[in-house]
Protein backbone atom coordinates (compact mmCIF):
# COMPACT_ATOMS: atom_id res chain seq x y z
CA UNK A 1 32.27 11.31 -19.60
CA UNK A 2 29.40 13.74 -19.30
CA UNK A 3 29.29 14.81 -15.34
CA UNK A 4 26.15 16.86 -14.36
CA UNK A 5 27.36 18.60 -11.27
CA UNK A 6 24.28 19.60 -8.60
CA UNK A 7 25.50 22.17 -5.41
CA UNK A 8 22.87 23.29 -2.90
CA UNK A 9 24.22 25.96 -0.43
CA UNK A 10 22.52 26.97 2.32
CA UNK A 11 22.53 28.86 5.87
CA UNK A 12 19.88 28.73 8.48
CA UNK A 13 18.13 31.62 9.07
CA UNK A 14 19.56 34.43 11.20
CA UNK A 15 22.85 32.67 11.20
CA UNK A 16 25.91 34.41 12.99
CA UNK A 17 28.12 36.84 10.80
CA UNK A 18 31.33 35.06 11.57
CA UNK A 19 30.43 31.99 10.40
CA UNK A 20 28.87 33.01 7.30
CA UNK A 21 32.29 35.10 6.64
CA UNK A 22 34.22 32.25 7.50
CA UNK A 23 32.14 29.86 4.94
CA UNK A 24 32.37 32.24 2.32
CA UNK A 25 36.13 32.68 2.68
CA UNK A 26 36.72 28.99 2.76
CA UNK A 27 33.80 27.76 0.21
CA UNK A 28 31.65 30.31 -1.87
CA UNK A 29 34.75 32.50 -3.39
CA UNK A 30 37.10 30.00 -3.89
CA UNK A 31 34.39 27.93 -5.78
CA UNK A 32 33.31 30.75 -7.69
CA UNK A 33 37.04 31.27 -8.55
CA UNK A 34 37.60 28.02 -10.10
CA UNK A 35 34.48 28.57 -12.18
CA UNK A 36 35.83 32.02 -13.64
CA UNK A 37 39.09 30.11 -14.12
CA UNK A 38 37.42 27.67 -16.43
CA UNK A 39 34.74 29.10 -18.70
CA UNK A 40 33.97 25.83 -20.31
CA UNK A 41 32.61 24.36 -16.85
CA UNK A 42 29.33 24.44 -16.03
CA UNK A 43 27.42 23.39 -12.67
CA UNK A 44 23.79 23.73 -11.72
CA UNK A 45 23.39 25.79 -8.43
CA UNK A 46 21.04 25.94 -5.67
CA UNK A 47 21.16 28.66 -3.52
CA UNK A 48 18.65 29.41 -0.75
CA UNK A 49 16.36 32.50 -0.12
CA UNK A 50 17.34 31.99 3.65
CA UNK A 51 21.61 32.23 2.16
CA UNK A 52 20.47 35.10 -0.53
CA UNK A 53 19.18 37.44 1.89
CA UNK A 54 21.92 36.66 5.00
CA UNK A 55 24.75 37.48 1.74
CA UNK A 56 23.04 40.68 1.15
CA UNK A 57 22.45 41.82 4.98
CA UNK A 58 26.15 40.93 5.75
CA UNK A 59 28.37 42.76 3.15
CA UNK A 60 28.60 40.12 1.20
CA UNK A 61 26.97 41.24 -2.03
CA UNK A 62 30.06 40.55 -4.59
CA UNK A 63 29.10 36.99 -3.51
CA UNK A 64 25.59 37.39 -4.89
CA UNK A 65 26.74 39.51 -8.06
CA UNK A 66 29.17 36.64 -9.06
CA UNK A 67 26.73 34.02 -9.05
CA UNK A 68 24.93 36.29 -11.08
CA UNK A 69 27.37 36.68 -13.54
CA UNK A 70 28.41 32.82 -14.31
CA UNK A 71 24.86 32.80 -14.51
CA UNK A 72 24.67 35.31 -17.39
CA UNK A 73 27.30 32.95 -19.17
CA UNK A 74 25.23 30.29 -18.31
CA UNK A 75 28.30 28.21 -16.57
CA UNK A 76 25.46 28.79 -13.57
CA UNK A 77 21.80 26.90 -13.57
CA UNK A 78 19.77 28.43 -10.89
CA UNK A 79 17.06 26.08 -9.67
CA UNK A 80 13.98 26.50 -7.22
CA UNK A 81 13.81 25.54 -3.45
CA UNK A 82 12.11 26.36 -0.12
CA UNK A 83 12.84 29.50 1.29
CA UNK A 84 13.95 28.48 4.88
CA UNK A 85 15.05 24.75 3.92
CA UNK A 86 11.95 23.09 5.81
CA UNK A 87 11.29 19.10 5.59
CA UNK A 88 8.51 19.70 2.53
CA UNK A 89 6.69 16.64 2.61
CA UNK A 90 5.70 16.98 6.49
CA UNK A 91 4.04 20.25 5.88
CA UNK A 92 0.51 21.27 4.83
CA UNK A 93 0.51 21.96 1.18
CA UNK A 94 -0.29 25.98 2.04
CA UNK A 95 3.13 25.77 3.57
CA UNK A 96 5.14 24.21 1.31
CA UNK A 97 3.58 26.84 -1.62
CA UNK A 98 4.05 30.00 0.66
CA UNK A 99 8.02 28.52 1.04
CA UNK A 100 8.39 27.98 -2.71
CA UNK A 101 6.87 31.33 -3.74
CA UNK A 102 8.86 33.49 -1.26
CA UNK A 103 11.77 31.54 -2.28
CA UNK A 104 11.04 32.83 -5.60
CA UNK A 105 10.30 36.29 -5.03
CA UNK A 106 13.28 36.94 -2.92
CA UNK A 107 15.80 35.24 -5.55
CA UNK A 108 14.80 37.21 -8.30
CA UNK A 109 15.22 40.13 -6.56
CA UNK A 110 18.70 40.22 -6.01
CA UNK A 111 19.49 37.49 -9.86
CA UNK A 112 16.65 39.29 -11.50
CA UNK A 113 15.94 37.39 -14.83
CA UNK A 114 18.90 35.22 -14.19
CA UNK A 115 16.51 33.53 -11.84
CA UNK A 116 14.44 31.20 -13.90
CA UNK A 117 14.27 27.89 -12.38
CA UNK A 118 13.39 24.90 -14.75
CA UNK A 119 14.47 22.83 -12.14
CA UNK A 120 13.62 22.13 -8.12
CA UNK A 121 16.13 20.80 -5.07
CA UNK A 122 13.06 20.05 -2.25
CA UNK A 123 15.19 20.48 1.08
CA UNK A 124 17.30 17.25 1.84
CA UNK A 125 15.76 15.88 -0.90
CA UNK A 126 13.07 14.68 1.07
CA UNK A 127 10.27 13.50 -1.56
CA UNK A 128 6.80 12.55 -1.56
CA UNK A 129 4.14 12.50 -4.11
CA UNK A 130 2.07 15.45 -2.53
CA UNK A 131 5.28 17.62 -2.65
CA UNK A 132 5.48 16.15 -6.83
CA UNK A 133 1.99 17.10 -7.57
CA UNK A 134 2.60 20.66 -5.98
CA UNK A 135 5.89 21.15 -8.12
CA UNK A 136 3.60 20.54 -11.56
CA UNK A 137 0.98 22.70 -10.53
CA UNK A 138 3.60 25.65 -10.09
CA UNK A 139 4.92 24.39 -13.54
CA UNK A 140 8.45 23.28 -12.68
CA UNK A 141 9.76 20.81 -15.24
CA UNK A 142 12.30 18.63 -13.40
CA UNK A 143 13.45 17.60 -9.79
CA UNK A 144 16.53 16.39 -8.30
CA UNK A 145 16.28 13.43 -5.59
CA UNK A 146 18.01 10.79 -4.02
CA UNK A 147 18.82 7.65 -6.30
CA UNK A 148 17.35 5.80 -3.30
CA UNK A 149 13.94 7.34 -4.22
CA UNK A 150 14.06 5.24 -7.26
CA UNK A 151 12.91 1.65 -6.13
CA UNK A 152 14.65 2.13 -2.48
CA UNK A 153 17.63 0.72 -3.01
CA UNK A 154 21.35 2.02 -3.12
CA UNK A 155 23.61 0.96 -6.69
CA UNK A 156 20.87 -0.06 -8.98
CA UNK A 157 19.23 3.01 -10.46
CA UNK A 158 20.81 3.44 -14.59
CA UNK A 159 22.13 7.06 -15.55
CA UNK A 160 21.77 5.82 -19.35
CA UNK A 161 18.33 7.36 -19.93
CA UNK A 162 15.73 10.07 -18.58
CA UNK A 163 12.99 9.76 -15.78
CA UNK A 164 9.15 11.40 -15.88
CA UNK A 165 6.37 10.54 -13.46
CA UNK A 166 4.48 10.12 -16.57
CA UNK A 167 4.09 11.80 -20.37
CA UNK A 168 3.55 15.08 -19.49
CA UNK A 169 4.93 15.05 -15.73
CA UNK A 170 7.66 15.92 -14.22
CA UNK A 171 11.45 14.77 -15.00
CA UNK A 172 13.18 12.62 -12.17
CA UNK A 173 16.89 13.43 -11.98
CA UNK A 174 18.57 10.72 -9.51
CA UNK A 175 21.73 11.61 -8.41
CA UNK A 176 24.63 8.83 -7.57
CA UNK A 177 24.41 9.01 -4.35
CA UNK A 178 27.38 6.35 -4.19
CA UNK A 179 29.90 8.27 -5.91
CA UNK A 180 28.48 12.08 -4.17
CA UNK A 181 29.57 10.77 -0.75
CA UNK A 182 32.62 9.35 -1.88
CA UNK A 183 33.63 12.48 -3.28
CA UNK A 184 31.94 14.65 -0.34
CA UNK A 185 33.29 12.50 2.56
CA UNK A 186 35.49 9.48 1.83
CA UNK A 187 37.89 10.77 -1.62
CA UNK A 188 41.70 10.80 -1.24
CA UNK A 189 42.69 14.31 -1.47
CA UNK A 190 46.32 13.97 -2.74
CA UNK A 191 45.13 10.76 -5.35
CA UNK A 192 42.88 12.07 -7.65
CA UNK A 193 42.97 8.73 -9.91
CA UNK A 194 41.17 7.22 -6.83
CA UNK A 195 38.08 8.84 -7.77
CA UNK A 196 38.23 7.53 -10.84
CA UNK A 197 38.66 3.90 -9.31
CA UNK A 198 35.67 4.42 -7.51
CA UNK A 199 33.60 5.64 -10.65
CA UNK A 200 34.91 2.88 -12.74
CA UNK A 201 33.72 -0.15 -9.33
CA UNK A 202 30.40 1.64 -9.22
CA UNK A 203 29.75 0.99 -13.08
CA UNK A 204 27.22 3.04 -13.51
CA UNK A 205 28.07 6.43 -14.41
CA UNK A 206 31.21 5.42 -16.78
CA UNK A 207 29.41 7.60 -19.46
CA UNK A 208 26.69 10.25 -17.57
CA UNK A 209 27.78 11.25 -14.07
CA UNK A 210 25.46 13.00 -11.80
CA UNK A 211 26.52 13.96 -8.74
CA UNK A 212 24.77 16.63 -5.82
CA UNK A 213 26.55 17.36 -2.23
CA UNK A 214 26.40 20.76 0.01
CA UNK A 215 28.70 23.82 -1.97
CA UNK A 216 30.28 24.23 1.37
CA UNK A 217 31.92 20.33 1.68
CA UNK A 218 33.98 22.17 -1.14
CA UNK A 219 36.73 24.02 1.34
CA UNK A 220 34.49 24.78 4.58
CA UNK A 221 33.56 21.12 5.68
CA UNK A 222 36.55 19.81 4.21
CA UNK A 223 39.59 21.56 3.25
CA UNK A 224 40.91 20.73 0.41
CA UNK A 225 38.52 19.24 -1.34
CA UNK A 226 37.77 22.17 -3.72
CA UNK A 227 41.03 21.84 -4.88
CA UNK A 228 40.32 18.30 -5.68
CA UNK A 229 37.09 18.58 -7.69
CA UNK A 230 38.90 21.52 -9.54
CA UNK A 231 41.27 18.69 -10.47
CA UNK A 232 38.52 16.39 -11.54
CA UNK A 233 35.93 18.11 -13.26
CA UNK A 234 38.84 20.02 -15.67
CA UNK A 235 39.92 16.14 -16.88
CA UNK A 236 40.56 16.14 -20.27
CA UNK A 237 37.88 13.44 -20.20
CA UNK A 238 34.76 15.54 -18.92
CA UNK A 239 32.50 17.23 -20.41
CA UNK A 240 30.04 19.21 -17.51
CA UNK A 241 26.63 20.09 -18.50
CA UNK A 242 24.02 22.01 -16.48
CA UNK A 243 20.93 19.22 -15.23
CA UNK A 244 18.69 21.29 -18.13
CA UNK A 245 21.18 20.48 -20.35
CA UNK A 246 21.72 17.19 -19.33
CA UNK A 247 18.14 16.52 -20.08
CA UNK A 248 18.32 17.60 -23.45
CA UNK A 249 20.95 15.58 -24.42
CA UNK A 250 18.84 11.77 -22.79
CA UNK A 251 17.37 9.97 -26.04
CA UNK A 252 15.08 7.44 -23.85
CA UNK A 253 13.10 8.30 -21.23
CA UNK A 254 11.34 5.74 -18.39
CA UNK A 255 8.15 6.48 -16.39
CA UNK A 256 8.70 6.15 -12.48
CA UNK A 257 7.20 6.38 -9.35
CA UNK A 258 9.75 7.95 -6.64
CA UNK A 259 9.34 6.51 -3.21
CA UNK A 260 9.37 8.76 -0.33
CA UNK A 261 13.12 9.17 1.07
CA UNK A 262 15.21 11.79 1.33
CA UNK A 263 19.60 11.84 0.36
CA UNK A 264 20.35 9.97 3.90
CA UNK A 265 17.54 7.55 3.62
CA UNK A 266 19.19 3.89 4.30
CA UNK A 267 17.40 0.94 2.60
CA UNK A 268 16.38 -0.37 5.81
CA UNK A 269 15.00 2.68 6.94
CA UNK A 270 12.87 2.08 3.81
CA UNK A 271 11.58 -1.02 4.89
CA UNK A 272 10.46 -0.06 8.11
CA UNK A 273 8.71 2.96 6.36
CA UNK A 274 10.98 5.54 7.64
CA UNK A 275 11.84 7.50 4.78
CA UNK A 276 13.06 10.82 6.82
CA UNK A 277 14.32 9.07 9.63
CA UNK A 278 17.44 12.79 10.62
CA UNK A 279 13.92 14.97 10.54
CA UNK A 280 11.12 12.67 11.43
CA UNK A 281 12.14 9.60 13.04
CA UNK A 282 8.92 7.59 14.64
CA UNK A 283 11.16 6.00 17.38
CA UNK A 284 12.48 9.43 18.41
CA UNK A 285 9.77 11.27 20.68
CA UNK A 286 11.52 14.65 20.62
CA UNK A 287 10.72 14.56 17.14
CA UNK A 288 7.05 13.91 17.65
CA UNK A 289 6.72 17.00 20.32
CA UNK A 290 8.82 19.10 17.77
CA UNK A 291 6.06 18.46 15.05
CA UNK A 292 3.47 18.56 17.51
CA UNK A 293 4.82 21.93 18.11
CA UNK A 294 5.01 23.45 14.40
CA UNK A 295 1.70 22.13 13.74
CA UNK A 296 0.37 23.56 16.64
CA UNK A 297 1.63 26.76 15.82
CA UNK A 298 0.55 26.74 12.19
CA UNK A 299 -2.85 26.39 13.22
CA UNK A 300 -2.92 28.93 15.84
CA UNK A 301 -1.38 31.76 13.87
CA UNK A 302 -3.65 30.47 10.98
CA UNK A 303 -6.91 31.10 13.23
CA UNK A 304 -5.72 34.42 14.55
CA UNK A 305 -5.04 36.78 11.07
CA UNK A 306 -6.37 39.82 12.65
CA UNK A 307 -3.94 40.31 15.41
CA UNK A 308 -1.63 43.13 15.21
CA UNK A 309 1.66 40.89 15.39
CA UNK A 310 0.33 38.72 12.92
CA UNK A 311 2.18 39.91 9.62
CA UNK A 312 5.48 39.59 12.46
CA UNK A 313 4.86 36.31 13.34
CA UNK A 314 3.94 35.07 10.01
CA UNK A 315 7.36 35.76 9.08
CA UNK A 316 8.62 34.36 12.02
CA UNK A 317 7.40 31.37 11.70
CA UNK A 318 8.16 30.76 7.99
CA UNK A 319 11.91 31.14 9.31
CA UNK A 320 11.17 28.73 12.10
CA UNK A 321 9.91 25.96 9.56
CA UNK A 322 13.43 25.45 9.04
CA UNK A 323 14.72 21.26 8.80
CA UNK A 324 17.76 22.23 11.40
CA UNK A 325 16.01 21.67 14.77
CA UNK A 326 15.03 18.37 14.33
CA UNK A 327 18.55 17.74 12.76
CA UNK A 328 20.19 18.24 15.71
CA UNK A 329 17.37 16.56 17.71
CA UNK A 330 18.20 13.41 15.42
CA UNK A 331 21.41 12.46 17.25
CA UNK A 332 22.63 10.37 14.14
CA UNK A 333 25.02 11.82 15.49
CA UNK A 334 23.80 15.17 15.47
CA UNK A 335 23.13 16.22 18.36
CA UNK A 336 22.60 20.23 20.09
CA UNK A 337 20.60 20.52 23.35
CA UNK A 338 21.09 24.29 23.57
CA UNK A 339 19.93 24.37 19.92
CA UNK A 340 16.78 22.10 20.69
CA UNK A 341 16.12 24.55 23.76
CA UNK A 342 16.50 27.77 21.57
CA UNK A 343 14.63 26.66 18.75
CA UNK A 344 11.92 25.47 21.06
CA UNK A 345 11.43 28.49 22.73
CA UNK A 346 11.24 30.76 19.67
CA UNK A 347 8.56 28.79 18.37
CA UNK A 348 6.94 29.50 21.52
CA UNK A 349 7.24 33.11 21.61
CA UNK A 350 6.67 33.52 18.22
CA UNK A 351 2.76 31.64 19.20
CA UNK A 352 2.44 34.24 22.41
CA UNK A 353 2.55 37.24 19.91
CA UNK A 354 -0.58 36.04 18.74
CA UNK A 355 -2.62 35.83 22.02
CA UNK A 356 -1.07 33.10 24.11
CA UNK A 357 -1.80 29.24 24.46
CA UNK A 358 -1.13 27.31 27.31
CA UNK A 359 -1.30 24.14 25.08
CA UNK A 360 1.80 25.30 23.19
CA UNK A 361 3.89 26.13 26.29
CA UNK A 362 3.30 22.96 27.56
CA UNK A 363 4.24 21.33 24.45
CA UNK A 364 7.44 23.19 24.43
CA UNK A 365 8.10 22.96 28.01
CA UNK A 366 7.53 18.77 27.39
CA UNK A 367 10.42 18.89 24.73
CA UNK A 368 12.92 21.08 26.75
CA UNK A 369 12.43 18.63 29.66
CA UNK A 370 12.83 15.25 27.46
CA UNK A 371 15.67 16.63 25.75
CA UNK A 372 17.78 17.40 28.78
CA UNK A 373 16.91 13.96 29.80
CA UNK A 374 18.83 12.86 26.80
CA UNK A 375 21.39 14.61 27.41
CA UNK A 376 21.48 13.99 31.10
CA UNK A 377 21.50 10.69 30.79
CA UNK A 378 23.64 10.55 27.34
CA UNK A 379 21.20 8.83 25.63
CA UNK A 380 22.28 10.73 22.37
CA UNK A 381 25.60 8.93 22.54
CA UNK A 382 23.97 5.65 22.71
CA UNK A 383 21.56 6.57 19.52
CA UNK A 384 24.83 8.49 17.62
CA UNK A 385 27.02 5.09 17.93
CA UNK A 386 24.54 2.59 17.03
CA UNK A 387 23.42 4.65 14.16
CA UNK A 388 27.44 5.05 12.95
CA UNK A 389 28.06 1.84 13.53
CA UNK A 390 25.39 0.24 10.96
CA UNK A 391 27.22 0.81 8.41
CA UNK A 392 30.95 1.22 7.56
CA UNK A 393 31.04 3.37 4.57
CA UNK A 394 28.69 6.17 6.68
CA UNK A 395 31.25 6.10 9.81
CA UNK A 396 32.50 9.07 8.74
CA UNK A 397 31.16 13.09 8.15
CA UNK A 398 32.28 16.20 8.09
CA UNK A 399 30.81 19.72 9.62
CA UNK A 400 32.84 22.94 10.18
CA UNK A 401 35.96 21.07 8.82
CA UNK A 402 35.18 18.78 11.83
CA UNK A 403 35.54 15.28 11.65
CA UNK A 404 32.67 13.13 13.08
CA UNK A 405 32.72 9.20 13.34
CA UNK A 406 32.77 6.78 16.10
C-alpha cells in the first residue's frame, strides 16, 4: 500500500503559553521523534503562520528547527495555508490573498528555502471555486480537500487516479475522509489489525491511501494514538509518499468540479446548501451577527488607511479573521460563551482604534446579548445533541484529550 499522510497543525492566535507547551510535549516532539526514528517515512506537513510565530515567541524554536530539518531530508512536505486559519471562501478575495501571502512571508522566514509550497490546505478545508481560481493565480499546483467535495457524497470518490479542475488547472487531492476519522477518533488503540479491517470494508484505498487529520489528535487530543500510527505507517506493507510525490506516481488523471464543503460537511448539509454549516450555518443567527461583524469591520478599517492606528489594527484584524469564534458559536457541540464574548469585543475595539462606529458596537453588543440567551436558556445543549445524535459514527470527538459525545 502507498499511504499519503496529510497533518495540519495549528494554534489560534495569541494562544496561552501553557497550552502550547503542553501540546508540544504531548504532540509536536513526540511526532517529530518517530519521524527521526524512521528515515524512510515521509508525511506532508502543514503548519500555520499563526503556530510558526507562537513556537518562536515561546521558546520553542528546536520545534521549528526540526521541522526544518526532516524537511531538508525531504521526509517533510511543507504546503501553503492562511495565516490565521480564517473560513477562506466567506472572505473578500483581498482577504483571502493578504492571508496567503503573509502566511508565506512569515514561513519562510523561520524554514527559509525549505518553504516551497507546491501544495495548499485552505483552513478546514472549506472550498469554493473563488478560493480555486485565487490558488492558480498565485501559481499553486495542487490542493487538498474533503472527499465530500467530490460529488457530495461520503464512500464513493476512487483513490486509483489523479484529479485537475481542468488541463492546465489545479490538482484535486481528496482525502478518505472515512478512514481519517476512524483513525483520528474511532481506532482501537491496543488492536492495530483493526485499522486494517476498516481499510480493507472501506475498499477503496487497498492500494493508495490518503489520509489528513489535526498533528495534535496524534498524543494531545488523544493519547496514545501516536503510538498507534507509529505502528501503522512502519508496516512492512507501506510505502509513505509526500502528496507531491504521490502525484507523480498517478498514471490517469480525471477533470472535476469540487463542490463547496469543507472536512465536516455531512451530505445532507449538502443538500440543503450548507456546505460550512461549524462556521457559517444559515439557521444559526449568532453566526450571521458574527459575519455581519467582520464584514463590517473590513470595510471600516478599509475606508480609514490614514489613521494613525491603522497599520495596528490592520494586524489586528488579520488575527481576528481567525475560523475559531464561530466554531465555538456552532454548538455542534462546540460551544464557549466567554469565547464568543471575548472574541466579540476585540473585534470591536480593534474598529474604535480607527475612529469609532456606533453601527459596530451595536452589532457586537446584539451578539453578546443573543449568545447569553443561548446559554441562559441552554439552547446550545439542545443544538449539540440533535446535531450528535444524527449520526452514529460522529457521536464521538476528541479536544484536549477530552472526550465529547452525547
Amino acid at each position: 500500500m502507498i499511504w499519503a499522510n496529510f497533518f495540519h497543525i495549528y494554534q489560534p492566535p495569541r494562544w496561552p503559553k501553557t497550552i502550547i507547551a503542553k501540546v508540544a510535549r504531548q504532540s509536536y516532539r513526540p511526532f517529530l521523534k518517530i519521524l527521526d526514528r524512521h528515515p524512510g517515512l515521509k508525511i506532508t506537513l502543514n503548519i500555520s503562520g499563526s503556530l510558526t510565530e507562537q513556537l518562536a515567541k515561546n521558546g520553542f524554536l528546536e520545534i521549528i528547527k526540526n521541522i526544518k530539518a526532516l524537511a531538508h531530508k525531504r521526509q517533510i512536505e511543507l504546503v501553503g495555508t492562511a495565516l490565521y486559519h480564517p473560513i477562506l471562501p466567506l472572505l473578500p478575495a483581498s482577504e483571502i490573498i493578504r492571508q496567503i501571502e503573509r502566511n508565506t512571508q512569515l514561513n519562510k522566514k523561520f524554514f527559509g528555502h525549505h518553504y516551497q509550497p507546491r501544495g495548499f490546505f485552505p483552513p478546514e478545508m472549506c472550498y469554493s471555486k473563488k478560493v480555486g481560481e485565487i490558488l492558480e493565480k498565485m501559481k499553486f499546483q495542487w490542493l487538498i480537500l474533503d472527499e465530500i467535495s467530490a460529488n457530495g457524497k461520503l464512500g464513493e470518490i476512487k483513490y486509483d487516479r489523479a484529479y485537475l479542475t481542468s488541463k492546465t488547472g489545479l490538482q484535486i487531492v481528496f482525502r478518505n475522509r472515512i478512514i481519517s476519522d476512524y483513525l483520528s477518533f474511532h481506532s482501537d488503540l491496543r488492536r492495530p489489525n483493526n485499522f486494517w479491517s476498516a481499510v480493507r470494508r472501506d475498499g477503496r484505498s487497498n492500494k493508495i491511501l490518503i489520509t489528513a487529520m489535526d498533528g495534535e489528535n496524534l498524543g494531545h487530543h488523544r493519547p496514545g494514538l501516536d503510538r498507534l500510527w507509529e505502528k501503522l505507517v512502519t508496516h512492512t506493507t507501506v510505502q509513505t509518499m509526500t502528496i507531491s510525490g504521490l502525484l507523480a506516481h498517478y498514471q490517469k488523471e480525471k477533470i472535476i468540479q469540487p463542490r463547496d464543503a469543507s472536512w465536516s460537511s455531512r451530505e445532507i448539509e449538502l443538500r440543503k446548501n450548507n456546505p460550512y454549516g461549524l462556521w457559517h450555518d444559515p439557521t444559526n443567527p449568532i453566526h450571521h451577527w458574527q459575519w455581519q461583524l467582520i464584514n463590517k469591520v473590513i470595510k471600516h478599517l478599509n475606508a480609514s488607511k490614514k489613521g494613525k492606528q491603522h497599520h495596528r489594527a490592520r494586524r489586528l484584524l488579520d488575527q481576528q479573521l481567525a475560523s475559531d469564534q464561530f466554531w465555538w458559536a456552532s454548538a455542534k457541540p462546540w460551544w464557549s460563551l466567554d469565547i464568543i464574548e471575548k472574541k466579540t469585543n476585540e473585534l470591536v475595539h480593534t474598529a474604535c482604534l480607527v475612529n469609532g462606529d456606533r453601527s459596530i458596537k451595536k452589532i457586537g453588543e446584539k451578539i453578546i446579548k443573543l449568545a447569553r440567551a443561548w446559554q441562559r436558556e441552554q439552547k446550545f445543549q439542545t443544538i449539540a445533541r440533535n446535531y450528535l445524535a444524527a449520526e452514529e459514527r460522529d457521536n464521538v470527538r476528541f479536544i484536549g484529550g477530552k472526550k465529547i459525545s452525547i
